[in-house]
C-alpha atoms as a PDB file:
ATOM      1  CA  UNK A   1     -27.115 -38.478 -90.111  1.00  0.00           C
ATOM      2  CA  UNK A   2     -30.164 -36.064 -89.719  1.00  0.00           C
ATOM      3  CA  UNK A   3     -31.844 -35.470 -86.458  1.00  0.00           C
ATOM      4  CA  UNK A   4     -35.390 -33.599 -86.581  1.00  0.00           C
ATOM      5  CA  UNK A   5     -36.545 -32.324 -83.149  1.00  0.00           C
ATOM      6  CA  UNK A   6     -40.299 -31.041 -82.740  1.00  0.00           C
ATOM      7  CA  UNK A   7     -41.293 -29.278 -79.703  1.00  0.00           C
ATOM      8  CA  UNK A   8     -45.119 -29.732 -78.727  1.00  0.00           C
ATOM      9  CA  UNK A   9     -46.607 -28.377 -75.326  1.00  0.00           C
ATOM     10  CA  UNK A  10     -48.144 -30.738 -73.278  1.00  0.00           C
ATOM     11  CA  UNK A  11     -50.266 -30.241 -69.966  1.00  0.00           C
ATOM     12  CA  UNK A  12     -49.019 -28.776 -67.091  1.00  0.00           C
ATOM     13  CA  UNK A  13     -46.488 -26.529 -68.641  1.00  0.00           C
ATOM     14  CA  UNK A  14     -44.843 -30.067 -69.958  1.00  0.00           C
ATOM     15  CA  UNK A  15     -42.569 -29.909 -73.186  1.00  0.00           C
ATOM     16  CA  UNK A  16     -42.562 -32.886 -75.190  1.00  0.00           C
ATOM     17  CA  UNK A  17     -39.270 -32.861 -77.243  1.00  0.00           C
ATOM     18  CA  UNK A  18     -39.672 -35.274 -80.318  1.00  0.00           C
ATOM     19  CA  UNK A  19     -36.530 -36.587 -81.039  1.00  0.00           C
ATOM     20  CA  UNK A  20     -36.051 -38.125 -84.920  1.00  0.00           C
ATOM     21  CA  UNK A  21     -33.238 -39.714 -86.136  1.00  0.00           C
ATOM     22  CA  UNK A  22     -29.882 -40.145 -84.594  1.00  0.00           C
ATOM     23  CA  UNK A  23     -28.044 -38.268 -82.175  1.00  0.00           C
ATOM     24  CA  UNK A  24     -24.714 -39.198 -82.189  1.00  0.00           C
ATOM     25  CA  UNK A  25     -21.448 -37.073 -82.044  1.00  0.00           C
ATOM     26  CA  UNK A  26     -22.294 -34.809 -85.042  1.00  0.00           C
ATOM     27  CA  UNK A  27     -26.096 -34.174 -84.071  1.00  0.00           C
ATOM     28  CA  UNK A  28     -25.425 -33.896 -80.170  1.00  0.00           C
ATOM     29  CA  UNK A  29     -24.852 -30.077 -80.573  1.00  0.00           C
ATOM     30  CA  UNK A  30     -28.193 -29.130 -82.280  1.00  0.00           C
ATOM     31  CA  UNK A  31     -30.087 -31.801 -79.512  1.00  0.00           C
ATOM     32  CA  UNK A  32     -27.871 -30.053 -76.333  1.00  0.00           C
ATOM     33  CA  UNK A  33     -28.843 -26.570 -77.851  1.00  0.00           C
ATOM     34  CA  UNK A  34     -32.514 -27.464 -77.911  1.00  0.00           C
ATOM     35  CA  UNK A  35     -32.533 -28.472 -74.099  1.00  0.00           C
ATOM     36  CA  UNK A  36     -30.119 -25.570 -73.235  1.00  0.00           C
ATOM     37  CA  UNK A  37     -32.853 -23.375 -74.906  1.00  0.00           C
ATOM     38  CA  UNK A  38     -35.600 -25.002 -72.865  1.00  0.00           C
ATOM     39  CA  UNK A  39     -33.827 -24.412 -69.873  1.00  0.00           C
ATOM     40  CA  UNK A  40     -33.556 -21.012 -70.640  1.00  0.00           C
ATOM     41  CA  UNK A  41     -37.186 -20.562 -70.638  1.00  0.00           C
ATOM     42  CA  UNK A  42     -38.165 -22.435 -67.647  1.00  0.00           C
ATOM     43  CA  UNK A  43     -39.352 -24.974 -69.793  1.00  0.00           C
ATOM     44  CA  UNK A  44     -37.858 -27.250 -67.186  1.00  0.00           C
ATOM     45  CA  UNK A  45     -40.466 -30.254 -67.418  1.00  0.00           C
ATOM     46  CA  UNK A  46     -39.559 -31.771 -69.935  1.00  0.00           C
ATOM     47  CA  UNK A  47     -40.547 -35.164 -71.858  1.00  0.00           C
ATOM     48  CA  UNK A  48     -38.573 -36.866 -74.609  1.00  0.00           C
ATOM     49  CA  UNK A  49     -40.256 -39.054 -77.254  1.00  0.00           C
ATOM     50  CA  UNK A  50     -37.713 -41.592 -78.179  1.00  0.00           C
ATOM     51  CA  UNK A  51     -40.208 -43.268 -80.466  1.00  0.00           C
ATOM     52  CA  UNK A  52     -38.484 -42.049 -83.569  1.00  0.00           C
ATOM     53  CA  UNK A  53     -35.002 -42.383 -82.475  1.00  0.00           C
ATOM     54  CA  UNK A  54     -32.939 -45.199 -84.096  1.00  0.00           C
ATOM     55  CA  UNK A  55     -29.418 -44.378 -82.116  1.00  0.00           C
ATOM     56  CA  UNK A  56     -27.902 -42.451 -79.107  1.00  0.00           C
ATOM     57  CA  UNK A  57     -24.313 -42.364 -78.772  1.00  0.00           C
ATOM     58  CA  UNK A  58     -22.515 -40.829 -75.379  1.00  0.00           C
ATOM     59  CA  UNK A  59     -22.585 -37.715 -76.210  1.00  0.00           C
ATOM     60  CA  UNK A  60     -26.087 -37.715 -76.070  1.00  0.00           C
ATOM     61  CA  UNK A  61     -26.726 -39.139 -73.223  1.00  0.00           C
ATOM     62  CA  UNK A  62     -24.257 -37.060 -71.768  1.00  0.00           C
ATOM     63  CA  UNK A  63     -26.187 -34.081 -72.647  1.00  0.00           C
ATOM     64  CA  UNK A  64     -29.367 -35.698 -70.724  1.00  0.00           C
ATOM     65  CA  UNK A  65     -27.479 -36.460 -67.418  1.00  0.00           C
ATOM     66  CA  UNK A  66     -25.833 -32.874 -67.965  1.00  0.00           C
ATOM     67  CA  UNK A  67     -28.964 -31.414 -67.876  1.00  0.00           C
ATOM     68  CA  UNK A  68     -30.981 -33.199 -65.840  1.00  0.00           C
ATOM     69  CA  UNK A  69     -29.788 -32.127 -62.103  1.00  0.00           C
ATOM     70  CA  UNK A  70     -30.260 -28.339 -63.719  1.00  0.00           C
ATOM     71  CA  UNK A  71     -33.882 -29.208 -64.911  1.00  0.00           C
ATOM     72  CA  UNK A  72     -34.862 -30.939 -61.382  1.00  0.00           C
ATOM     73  CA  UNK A  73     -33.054 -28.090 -59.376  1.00  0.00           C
ATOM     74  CA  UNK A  74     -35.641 -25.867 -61.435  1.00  0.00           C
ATOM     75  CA  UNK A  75     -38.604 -27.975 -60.509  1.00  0.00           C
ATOM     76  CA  UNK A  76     -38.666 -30.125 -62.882  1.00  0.00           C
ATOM     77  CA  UNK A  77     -37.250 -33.126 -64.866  1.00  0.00           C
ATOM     78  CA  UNK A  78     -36.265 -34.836 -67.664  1.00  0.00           C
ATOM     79  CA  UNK A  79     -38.269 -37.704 -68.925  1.00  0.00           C
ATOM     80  CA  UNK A  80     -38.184 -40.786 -71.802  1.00  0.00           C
ATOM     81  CA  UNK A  81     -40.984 -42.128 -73.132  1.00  0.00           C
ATOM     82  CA  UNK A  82     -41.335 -44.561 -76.159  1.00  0.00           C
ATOM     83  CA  UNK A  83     -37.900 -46.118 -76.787  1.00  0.00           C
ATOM     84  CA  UNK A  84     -37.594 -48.301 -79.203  1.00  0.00           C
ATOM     85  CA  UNK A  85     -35.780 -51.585 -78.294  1.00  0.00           C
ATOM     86  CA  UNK A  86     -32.181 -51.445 -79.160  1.00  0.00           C
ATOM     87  CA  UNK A  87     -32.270 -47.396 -77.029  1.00  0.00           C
ATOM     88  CA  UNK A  88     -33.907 -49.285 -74.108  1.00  0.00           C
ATOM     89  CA  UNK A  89     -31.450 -51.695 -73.962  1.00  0.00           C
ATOM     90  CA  UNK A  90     -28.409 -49.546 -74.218  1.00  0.00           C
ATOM     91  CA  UNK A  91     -30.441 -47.066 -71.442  1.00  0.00           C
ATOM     92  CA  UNK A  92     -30.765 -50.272 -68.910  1.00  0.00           C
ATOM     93  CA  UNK A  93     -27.095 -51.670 -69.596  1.00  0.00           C
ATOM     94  CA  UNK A  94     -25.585 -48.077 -68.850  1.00  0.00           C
ATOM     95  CA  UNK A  95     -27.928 -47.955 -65.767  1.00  0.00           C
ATOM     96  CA  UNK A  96     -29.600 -44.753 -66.721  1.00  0.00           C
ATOM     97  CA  UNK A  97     -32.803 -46.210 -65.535  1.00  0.00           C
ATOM     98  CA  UNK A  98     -31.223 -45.619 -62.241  1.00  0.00           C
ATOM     99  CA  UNK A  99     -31.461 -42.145 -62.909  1.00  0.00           C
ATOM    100  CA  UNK A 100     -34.025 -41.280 -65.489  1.00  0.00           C
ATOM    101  CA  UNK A 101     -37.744 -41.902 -65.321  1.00  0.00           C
ATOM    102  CA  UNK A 102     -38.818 -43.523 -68.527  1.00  0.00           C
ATOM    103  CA  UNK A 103     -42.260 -44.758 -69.429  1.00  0.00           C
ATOM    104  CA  UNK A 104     -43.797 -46.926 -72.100  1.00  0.00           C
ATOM    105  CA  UNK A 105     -46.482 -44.091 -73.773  1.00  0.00           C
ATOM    106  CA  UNK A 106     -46.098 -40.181 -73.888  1.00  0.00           C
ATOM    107  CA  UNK A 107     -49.434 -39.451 -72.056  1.00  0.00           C
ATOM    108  CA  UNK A 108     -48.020 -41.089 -69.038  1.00  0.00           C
ATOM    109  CA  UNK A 109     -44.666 -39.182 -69.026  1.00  0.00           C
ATOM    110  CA  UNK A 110     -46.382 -36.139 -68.943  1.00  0.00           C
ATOM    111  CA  UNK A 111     -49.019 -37.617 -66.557  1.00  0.00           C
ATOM    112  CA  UNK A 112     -46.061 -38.388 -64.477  1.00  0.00           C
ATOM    113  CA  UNK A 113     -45.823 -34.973 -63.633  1.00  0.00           C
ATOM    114  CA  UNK A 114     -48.762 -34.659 -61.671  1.00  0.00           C
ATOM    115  CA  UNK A 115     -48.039 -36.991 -59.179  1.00  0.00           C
END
């Protein structure tokens, strides 16, 4: 499986990862080396867009609660926008939404930040 990430700025020093394809136990290294990177530049508010992503496994949300205490501990946070269906439902049963902000569009993830 092939997972395409695209990194576009956003406003107020917002990232918004792009996340394409599947990220399962043989992609989850190339997605946790894209956030590790991020983190390494204080690109710490960041916004995923899940619109585009058919699959996450454990691993990968693993690598988003890994990394979200380190992003909000730098100011800022991890955020999910667009999931399709079958992502959103896995996201409620695990009880993410408990932890992670998600929203239905993009533009109010990063608006999100604002506030």
């Amino acid at each position: 499986m092939n997972l395409i990430l695209e990194e576009k700025q956003g406003a107020n020093g917002v990232v918004i990862l792009t996340v394409d394809g599947f990220i399962d136990t043989s992609t989850s290294p190339v997605f946790e080396e894209k956030i590790k990177k991020l983190y390494a530049e204080n690109k710490a508010k960041l916004v995923l867009d899940l619109s585009k992503t058919e699959f996450i496994s454990s691993a990968g949300w693993g690598i988003m609660i890994a990394y979200l205490k380190k992003m909000r501990n730098a100011g800022g946070d991890i955020r999910l926008a667009e999931m399709i269906d079958n992502v959103d439902k896995v996201f409620k049963l695990m009880e993410f939404d408990n932890l992670i902000n998600s929203y239905k569009l993009v533009d109010e993830a990063v608006k999100s930040y604002k506030e």
